[in-house]
C-alpha atoms as a PDB file:
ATOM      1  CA  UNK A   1     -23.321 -40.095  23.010  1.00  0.00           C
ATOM      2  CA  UNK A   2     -20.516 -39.455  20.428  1.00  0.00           C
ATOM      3  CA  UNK A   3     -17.281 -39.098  22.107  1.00  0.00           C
ATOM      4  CA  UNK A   4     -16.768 -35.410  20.966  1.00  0.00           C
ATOM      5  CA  UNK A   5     -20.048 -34.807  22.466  1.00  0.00           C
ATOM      6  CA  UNK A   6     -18.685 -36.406  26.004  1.00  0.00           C
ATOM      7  CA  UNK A   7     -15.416 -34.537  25.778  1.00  0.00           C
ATOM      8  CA  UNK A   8     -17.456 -31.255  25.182  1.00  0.00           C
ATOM      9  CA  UNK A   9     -20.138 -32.277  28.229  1.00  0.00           C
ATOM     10  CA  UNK A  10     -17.227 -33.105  30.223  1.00  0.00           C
ATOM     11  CA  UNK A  11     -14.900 -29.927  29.891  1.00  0.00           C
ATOM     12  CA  UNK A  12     -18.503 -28.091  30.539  1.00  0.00           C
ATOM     13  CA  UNK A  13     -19.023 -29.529  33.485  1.00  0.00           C
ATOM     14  CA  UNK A  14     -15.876 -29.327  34.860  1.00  0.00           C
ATOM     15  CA  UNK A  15     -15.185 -25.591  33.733  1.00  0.00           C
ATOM     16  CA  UNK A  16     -18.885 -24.931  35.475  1.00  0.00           C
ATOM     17  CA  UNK A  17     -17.572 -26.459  38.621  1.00  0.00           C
ATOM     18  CA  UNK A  18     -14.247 -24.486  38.947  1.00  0.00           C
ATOM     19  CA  UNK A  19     -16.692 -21.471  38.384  1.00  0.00           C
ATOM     20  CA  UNK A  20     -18.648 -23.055  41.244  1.00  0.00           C
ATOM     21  CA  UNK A  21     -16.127 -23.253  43.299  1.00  0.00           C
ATOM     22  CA  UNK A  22     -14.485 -19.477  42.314  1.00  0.00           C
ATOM     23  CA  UNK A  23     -17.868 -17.904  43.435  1.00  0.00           C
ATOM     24  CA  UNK A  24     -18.070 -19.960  46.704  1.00  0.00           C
ATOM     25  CA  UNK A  25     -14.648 -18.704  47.725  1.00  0.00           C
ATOM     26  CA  UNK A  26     -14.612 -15.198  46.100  1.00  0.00           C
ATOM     27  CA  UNK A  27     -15.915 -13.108  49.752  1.00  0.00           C
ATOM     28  CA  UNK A  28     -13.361 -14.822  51.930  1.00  0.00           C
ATOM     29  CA  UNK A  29     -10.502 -14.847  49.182  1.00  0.00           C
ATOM     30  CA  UNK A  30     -11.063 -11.183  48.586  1.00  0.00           C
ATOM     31  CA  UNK A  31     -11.327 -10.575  52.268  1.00  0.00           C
ATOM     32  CA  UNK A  32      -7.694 -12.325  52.480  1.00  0.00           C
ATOM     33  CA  UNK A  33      -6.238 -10.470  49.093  1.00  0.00           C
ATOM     34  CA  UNK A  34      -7.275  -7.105  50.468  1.00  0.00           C
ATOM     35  CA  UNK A  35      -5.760  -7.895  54.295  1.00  0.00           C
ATOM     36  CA  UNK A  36      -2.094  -8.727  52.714  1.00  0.00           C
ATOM     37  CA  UNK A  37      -2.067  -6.613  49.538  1.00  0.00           C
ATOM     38  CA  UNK A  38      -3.709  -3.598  51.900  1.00  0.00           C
ATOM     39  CA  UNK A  39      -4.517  -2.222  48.283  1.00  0.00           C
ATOM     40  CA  UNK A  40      -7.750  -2.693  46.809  1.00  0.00           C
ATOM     41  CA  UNK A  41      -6.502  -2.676  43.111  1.00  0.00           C
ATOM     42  CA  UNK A  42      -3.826  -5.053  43.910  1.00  0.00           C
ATOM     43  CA  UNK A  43      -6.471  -7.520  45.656  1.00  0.00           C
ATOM     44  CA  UNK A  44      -8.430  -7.444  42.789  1.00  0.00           C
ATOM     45  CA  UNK A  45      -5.630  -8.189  40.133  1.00  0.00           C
ATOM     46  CA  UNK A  46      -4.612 -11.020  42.633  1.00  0.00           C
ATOM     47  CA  UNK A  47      -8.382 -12.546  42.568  1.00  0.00           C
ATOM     48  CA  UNK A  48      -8.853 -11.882  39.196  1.00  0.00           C
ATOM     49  CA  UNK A  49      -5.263 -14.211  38.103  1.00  0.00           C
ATOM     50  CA  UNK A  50      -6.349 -16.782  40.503  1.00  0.00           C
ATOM     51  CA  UNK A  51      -9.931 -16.794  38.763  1.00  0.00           C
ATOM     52  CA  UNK A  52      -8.010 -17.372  35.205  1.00  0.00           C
ATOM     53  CA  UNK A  53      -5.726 -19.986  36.454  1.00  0.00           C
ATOM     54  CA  UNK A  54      -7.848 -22.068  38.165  1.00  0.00           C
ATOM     55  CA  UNK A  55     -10.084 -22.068  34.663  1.00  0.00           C
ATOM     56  CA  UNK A  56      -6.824 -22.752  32.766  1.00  0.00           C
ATOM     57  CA  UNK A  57      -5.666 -25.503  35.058  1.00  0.00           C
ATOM     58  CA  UNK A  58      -9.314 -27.305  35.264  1.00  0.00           C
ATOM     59  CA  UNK A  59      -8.834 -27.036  31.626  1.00  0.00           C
ATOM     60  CA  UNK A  60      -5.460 -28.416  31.127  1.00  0.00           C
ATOM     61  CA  UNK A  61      -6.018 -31.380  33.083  1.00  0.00           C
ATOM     62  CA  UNK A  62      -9.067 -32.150  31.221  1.00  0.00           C
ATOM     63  CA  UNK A  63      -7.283 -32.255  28.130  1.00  0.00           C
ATOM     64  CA  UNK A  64      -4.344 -34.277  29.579  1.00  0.00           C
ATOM     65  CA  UNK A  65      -6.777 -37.350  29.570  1.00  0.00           C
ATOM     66  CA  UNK A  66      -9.641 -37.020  26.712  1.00  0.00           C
ATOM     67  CA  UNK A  67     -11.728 -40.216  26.159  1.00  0.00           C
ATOM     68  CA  UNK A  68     -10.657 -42.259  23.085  1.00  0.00           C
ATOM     69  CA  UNK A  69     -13.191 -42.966  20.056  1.00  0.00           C
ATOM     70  CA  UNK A  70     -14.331 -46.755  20.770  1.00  0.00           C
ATOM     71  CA  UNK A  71     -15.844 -48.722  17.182  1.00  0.00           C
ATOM     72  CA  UNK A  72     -19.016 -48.203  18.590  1.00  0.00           C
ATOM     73  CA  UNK A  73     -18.867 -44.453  18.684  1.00  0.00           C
ATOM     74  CA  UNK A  74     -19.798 -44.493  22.092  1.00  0.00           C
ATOM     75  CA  UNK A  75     -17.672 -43.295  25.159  1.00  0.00           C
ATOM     76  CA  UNK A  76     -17.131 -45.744  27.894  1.00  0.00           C
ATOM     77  CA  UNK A  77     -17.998 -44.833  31.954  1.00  0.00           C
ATOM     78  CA  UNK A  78     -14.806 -45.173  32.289  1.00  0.00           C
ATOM     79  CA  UNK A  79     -13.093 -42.811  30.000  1.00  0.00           C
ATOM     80  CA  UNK A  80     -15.327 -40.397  31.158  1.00  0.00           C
ATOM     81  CA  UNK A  81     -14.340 -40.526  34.582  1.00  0.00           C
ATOM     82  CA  UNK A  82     -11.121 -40.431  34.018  1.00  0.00           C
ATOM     83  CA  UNK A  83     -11.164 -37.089  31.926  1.00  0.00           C
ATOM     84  CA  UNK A  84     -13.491 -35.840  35.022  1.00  0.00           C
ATOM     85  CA  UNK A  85     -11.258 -36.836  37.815  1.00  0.00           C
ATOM     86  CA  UNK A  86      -8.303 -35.249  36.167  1.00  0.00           C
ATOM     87  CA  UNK A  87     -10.271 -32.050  35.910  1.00  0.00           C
ATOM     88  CA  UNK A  88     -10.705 -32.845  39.705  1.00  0.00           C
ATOM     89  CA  UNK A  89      -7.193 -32.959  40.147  1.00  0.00           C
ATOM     90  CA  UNK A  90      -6.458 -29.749  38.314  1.00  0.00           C
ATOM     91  CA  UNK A  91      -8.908 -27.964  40.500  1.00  0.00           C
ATOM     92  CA  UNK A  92      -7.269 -29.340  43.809  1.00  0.00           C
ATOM     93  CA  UNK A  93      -3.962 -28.091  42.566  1.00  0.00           C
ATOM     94  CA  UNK A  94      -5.110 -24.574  41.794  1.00  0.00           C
ATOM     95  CA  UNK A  95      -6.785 -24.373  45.178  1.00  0.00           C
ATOM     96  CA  UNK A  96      -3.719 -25.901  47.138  1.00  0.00           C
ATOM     97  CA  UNK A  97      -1.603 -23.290  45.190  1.00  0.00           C
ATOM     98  CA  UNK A  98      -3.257 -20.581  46.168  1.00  0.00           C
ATOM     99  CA  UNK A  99      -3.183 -21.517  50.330  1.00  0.00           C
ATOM    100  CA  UNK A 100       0.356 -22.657  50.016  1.00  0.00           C
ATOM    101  CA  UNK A 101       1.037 -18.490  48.504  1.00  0.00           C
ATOM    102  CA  UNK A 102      -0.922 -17.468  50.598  1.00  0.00           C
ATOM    103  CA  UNK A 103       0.343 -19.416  53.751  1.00  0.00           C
ATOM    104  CA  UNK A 104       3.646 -18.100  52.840  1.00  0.00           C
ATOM    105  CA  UNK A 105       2.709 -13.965  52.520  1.00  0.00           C
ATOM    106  CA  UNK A 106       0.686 -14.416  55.890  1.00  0.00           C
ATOM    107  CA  UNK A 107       3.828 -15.976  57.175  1.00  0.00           C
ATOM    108  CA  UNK A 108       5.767 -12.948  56.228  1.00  0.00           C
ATOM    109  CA  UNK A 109       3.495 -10.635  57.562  1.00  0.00           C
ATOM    110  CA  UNK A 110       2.866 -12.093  61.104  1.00  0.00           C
ATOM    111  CA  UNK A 111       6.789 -12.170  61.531  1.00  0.00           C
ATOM    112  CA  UNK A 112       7.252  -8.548  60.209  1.00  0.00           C
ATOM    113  CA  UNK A 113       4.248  -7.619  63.088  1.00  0.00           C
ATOM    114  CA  UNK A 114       5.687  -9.746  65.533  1.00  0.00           C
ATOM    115  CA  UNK A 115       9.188  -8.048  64.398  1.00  0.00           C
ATOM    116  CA  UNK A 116       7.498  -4.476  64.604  1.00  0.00           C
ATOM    117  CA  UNK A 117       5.744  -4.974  67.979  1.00  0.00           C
ATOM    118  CA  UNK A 118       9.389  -6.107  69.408  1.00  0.00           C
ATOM    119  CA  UNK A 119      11.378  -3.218  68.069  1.00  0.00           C
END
């Protein structure tokens, strides 16, 4: 396998797994979106920028570490891990990003209940 070929199988696979991983999450994040936007249309715009920058970010930290050409014209196991687990990293950060927003807007709301039941 050429290493352009690897790069190219390796940004696949990663963008198909932050796909993955949008579609396994999309009913409960929508669920959450629409509970503390209590808008539909904003819930959507909010799923719908998380679904680009989780792409974007899997993306970006694939390209922070491509594989390097070798004489051989072959990329080593190595390299290619490397380009995969910094996809892996870019994913984890998207996804801790979005609980650590939305930790802090359910924060917000449960005091502004717990304010409005005390008044």
């Amino acid at each position: 396998m050429t290493p352009i070929n690897a790069f190219l199988v390796g940004i696949g696979t990663m963008t198909a797994l932050a796909v993955g991983m949008l579609w396994f999450v999309r009913a409960p994040l929508m669920a959450l979106l629409r509970d503390l936007c209590r808008e539909e249309h904003r819930a959507q715009f909010w799923a719908k920028i998380y679904a680009v920058s989780v792409v974007l970010l899997v993306l970006l930290a694939v390209l922070i570490e491509p594989p390097e050409a070798s004489d051989a014209g072959i990329v080593p196991f190595v390299e290619f891990v490397a380009m995969f687990r910094a996809g892996m990293v870019g994913l984890l950060a998207a996804v801790g990003l979005l609980a650590f927003v939305a930790l802090q807007f359910i924060q917000a709301q449960d005091a502004e209940r717990r304010r409005q039941r005390g008044a």
